[in-house]
Protein backbone atom coordinates (compact mmCIF):
# COMPACT_ATOMS: atom_id res chain seq x y z
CA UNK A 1 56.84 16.29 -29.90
CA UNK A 2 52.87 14.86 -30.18
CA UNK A 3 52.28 14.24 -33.69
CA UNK A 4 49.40 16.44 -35.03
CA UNK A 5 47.31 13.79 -35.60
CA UNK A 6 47.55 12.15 -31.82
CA UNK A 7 46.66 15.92 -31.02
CA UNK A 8 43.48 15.74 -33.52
CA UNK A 9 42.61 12.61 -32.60
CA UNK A 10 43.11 14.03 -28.33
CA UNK A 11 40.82 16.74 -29.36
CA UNK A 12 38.09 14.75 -30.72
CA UNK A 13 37.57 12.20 -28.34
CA UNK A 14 37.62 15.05 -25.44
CA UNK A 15 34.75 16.77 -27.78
CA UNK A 16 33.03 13.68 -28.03
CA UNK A 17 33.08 13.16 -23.88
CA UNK A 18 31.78 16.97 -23.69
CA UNK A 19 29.14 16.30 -26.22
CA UNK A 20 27.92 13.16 -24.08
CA UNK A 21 28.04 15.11 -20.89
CA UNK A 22 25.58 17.06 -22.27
CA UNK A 23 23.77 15.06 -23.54
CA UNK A 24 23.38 13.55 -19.80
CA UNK A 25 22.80 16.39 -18.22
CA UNK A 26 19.91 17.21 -20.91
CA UNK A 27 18.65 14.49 -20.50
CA UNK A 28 18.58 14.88 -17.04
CA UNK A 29 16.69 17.72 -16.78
CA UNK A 30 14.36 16.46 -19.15
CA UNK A 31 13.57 13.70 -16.89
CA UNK A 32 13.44 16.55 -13.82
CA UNK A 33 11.27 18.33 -16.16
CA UNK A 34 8.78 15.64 -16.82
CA UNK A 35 8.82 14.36 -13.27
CA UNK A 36 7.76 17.47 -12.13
CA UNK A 37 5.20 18.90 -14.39
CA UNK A 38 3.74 16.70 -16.91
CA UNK A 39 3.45 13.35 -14.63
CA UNK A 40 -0.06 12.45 -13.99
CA UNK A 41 -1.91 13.67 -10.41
CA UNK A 42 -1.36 10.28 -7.84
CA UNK A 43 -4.51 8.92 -6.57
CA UNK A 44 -5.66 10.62 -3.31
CA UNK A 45 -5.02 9.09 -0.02
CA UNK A 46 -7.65 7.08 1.65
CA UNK A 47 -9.83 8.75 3.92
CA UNK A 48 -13.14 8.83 6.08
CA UNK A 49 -14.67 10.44 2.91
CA UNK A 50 -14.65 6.41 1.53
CA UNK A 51 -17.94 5.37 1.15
CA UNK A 52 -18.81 1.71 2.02
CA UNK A 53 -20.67 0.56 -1.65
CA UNK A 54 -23.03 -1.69 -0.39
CA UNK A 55 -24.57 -4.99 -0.56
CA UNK A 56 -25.84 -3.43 -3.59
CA UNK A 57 -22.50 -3.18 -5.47
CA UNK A 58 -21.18 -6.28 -4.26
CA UNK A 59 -20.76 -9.35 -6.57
CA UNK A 60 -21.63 -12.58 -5.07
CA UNK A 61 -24.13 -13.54 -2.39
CA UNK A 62 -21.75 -15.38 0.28
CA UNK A 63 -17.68 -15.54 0.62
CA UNK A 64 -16.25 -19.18 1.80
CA UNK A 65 -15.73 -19.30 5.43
CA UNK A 66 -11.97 -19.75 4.83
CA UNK A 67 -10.03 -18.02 1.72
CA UNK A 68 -6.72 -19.08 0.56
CA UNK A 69 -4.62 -16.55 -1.59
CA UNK A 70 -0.88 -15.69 -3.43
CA UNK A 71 -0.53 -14.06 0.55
CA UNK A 72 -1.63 -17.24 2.71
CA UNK A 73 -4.52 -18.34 3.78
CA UNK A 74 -6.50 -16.76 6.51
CA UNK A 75 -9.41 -18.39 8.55
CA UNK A 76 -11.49 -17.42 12.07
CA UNK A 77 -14.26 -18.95 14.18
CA UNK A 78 -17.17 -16.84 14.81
CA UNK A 79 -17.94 -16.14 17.89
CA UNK A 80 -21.57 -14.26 19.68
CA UNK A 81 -24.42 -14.83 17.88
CA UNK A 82 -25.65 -15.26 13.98
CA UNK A 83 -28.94 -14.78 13.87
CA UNK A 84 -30.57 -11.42 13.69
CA UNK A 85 -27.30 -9.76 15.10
CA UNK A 86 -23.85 -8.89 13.37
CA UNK A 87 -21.93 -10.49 15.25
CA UNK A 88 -19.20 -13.38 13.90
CA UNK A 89 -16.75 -13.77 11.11
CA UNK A 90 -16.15 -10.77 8.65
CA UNK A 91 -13.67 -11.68 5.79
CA UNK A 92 -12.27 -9.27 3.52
CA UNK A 93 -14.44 -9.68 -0.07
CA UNK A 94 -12.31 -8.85 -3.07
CA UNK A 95 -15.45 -8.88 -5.60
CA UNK A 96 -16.88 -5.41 -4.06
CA UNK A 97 -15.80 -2.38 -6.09
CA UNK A 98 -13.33 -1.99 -8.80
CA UNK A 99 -9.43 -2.12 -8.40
CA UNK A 100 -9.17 0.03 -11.42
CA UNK A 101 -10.62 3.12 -9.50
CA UNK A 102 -9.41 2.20 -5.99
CA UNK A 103 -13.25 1.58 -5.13
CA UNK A 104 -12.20 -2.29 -4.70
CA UNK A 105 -10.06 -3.24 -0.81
CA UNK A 106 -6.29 -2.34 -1.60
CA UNK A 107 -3.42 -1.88 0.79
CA UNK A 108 -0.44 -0.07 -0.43
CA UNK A 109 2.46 2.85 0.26
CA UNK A 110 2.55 6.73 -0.26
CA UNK A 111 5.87 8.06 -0.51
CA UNK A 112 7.91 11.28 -1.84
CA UNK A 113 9.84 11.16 -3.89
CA UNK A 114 12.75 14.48 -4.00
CA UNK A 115 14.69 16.01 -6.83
CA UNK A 116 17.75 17.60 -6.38
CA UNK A 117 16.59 17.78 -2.30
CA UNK A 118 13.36 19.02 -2.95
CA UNK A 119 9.84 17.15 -3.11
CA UNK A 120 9.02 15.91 -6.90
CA UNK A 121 6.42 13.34 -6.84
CA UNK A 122 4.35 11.59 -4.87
CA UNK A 123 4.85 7.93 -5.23
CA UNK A 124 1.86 5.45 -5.21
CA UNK A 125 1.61 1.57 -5.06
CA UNK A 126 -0.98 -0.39 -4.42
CA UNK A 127 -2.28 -4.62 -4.41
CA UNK A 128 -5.67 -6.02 -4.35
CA UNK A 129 -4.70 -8.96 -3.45
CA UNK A 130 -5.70 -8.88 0.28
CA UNK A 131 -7.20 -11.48 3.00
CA UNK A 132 -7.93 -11.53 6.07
CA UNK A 133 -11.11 -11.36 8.70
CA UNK A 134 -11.98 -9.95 11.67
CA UNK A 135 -14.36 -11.08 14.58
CA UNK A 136 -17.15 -9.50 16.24
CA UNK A 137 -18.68 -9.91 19.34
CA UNK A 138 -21.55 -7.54 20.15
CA UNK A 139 -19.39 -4.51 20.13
CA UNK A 140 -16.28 -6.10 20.50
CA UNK A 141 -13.74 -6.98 17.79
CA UNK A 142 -12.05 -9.43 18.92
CA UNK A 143 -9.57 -9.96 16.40
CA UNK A 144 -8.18 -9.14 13.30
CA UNK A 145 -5.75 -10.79 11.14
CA UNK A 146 -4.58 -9.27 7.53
CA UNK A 147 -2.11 -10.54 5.24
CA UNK A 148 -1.46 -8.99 2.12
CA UNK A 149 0.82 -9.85 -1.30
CA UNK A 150 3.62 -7.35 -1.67
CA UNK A 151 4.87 -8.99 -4.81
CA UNK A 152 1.32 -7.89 -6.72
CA UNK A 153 2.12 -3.94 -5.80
CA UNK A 154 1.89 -1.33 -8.96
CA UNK A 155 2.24 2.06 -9.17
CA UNK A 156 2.85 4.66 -12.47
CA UNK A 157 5.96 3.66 -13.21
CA UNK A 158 7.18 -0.30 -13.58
CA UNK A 159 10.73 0.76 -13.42
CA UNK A 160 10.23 1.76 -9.72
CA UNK A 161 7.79 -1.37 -9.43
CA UNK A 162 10.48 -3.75 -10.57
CA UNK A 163 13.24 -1.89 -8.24
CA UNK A 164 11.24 -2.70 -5.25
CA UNK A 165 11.53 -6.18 -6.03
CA UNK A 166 15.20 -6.15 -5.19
CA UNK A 167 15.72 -2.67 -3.46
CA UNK A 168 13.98 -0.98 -0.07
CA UNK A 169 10.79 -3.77 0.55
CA UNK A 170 12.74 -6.47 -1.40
CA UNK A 171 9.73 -8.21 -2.13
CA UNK A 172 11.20 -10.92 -3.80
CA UNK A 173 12.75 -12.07 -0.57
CA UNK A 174 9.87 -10.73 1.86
CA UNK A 175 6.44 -11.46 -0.52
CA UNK A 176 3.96 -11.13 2.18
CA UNK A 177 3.25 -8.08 5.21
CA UNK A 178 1.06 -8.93 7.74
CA UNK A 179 -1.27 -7.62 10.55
CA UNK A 180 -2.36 -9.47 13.63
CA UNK A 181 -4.44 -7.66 16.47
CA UNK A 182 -3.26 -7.90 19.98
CA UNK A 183 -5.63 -5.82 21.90
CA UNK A 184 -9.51 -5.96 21.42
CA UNK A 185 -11.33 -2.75 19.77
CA UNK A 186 -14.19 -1.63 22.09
CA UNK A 187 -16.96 -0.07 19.70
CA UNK A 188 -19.16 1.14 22.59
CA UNK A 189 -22.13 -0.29 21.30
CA UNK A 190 -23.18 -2.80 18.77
CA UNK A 191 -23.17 -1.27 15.02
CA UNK A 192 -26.10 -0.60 13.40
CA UNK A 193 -26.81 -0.23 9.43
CA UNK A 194 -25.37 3.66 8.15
CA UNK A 195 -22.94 3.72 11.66
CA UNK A 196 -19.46 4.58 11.01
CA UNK A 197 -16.80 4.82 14.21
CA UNK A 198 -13.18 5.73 14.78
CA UNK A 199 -11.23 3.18 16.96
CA UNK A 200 -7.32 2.74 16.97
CA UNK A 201 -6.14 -0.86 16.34
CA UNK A 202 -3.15 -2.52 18.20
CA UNK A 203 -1.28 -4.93 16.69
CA UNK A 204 1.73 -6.70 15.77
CA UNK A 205 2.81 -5.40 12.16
CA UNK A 206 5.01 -7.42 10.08
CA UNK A 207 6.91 -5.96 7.11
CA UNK A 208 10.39 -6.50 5.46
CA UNK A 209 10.42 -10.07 7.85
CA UNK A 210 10.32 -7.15 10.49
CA UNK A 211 7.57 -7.68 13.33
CA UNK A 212 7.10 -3.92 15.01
CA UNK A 213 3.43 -3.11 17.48
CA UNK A 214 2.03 -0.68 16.25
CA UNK A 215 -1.19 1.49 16.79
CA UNK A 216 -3.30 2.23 13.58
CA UNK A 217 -6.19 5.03 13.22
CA UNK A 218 -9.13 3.56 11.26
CA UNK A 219 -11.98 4.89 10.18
CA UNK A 220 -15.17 1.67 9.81
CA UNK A 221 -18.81 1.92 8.31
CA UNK A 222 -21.24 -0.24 8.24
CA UNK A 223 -23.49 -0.03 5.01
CA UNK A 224 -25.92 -3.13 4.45
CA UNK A 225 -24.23 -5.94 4.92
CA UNK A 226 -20.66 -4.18 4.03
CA UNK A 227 -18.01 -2.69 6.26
CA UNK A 228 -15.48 -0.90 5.07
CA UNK A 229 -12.72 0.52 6.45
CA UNK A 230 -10.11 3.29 5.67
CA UNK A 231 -6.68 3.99 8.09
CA UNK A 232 -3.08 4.69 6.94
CA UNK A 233 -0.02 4.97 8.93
CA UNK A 234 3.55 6.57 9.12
CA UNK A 235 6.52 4.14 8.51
CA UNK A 236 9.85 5.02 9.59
CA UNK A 237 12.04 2.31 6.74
CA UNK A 238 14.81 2.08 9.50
CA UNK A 239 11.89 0.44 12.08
CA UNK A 240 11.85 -1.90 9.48
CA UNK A 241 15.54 -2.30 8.42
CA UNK A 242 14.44 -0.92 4.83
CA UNK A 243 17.19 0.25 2.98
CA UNK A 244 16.25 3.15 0.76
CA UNK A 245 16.61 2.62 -2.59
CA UNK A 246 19.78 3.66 -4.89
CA UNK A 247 18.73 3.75 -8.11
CA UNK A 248 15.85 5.15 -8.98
CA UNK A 249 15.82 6.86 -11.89
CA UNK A 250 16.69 10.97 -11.47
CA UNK A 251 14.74 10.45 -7.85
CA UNK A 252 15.68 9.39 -4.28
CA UNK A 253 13.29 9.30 -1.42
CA UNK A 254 12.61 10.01 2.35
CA UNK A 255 13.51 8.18 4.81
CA UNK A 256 10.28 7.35 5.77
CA UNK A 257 6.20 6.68 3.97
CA UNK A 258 2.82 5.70 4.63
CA UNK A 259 1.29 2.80 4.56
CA UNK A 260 -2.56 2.77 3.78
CA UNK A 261 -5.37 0.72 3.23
CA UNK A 262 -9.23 0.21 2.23
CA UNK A 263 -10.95 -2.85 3.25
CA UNK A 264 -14.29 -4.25 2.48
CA UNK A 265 -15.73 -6.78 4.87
CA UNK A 266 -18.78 -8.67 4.66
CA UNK A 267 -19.98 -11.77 7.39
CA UNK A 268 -19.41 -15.13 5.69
């Protein structure tokens, strides 16, 4: 026979597993619950909308003809031209526009993220910390090279920030993704001040020490002595050998996300 107090004591620690049980499961949904409807609105993706600020809004008369950064250092010899025409180096100019409101060049990932199976948020990171150039030659670009800091990404949540350090992009062990152009861009014609055109850039893509071609829509305009441009593209994470994540908090994701980006250029 169990003595009544083994029996009490049997009782009471089952309770106390029930009680935390619940506990989990309210807690849970409380999570669910705040993931789905009181989480703040992610910024919008990039688009042709983006606006090219300007000489105007740009700090800083010149950029150094070669910029070194946490991502490398990238460098290009002009080629056509320099006087009176546009043609030559364009590096990307971190002091135009405001990283704060996404006015500023960024690169970064939209993904979704689901609950229980079904969509719950839209995850958003982004870095500023971007170089790169491109060359012109008349209305030829003639290359383009891009190398940004993974290690600098932030989105709404640092516990998701700090996962992707060691989980999916592992940017701990890959810090830097890269874009090299393969095939020129023809532009038609030279671009003029106010023009904006839609090309598709071919390149080799390098992410998660994975090197993929791949062919990116972008969206360019040229405002003063500013061009900016806008493009995103579709990542399947098994192109890339990326894992997906395991534990996120209440959340898992798709198996696949965008990458996009805003660049401002200016000739230095």
């Amino acid at each position: 026979m169990i003595p009544s107090k083994s029996r009490s004591n049997a009782r009471s620690t089952t309770r106390i597993v029930v009680l935390a049980v619940i506990a989990l499961a309210i807690l849970g949904a409380g999570a669910g619950f705040w993931i789905l409807f009181v989480r703040g609105t992610p910024p919008p993706p990039v688009s042709v909308a983006t606006v090219s600020p300007g000489a105007s809004h740009a700090a800083g008369a010149t950029t150094p003809t070669t910029t070194t950064g946490s991502a490398g250092t990238a460098s290009g010899t002009a080629s056509g031209t320099t006087g009176g025409t546009i043609s030559g180096t364009w590096r990307v100019d971190t002091s135009i526009g405001s990283f704060s409101d996404f006015t500023s060049s960024f690169v970064g990932y939209r993904v979704n993220e689901t609950l229980a199976g079904n969509k719950a948020n839209i995850a958003v990171g982004r870095t500023p910390d971007v170089i790169g150039f491109l060359v012109l030659d008349g209305s030829t670009i003639e290359n383009v090279e891009i190398s940004v800091d993974m290690t600098t990404l932030v989105s709404d949540d640092s516990r998701r920030d700090g996962q992707l350090q060691r989980q999916a992009i592992e940017t701990e062990q890959y810090p830097d993704a890269t874009f090299k152009l393969t095939q020129p861009i023809d532009l038609g014609s030279a671009p003029t001040d106010g023009a904006s055109w839609d090309v598709t850039a071919t390149g080799d893509l390098t992410l998660h020490g994975v090197t993929k071609s791949v062919s990116m829509p972008l969206h360019a305009q040229l405002s003063g002595d500013v061009v900016t441009v806008t493009g995103s593209l579709e990542i399947a994470f098994a192109d890339y050998a990326i894992q997906q994540p395991s534990s996120f908090f209440v959340l898992s994701i798709e198996d696949h996300g965008t990458m996009e980006l805003q660049l401002h250029f200016r000739r230095g």
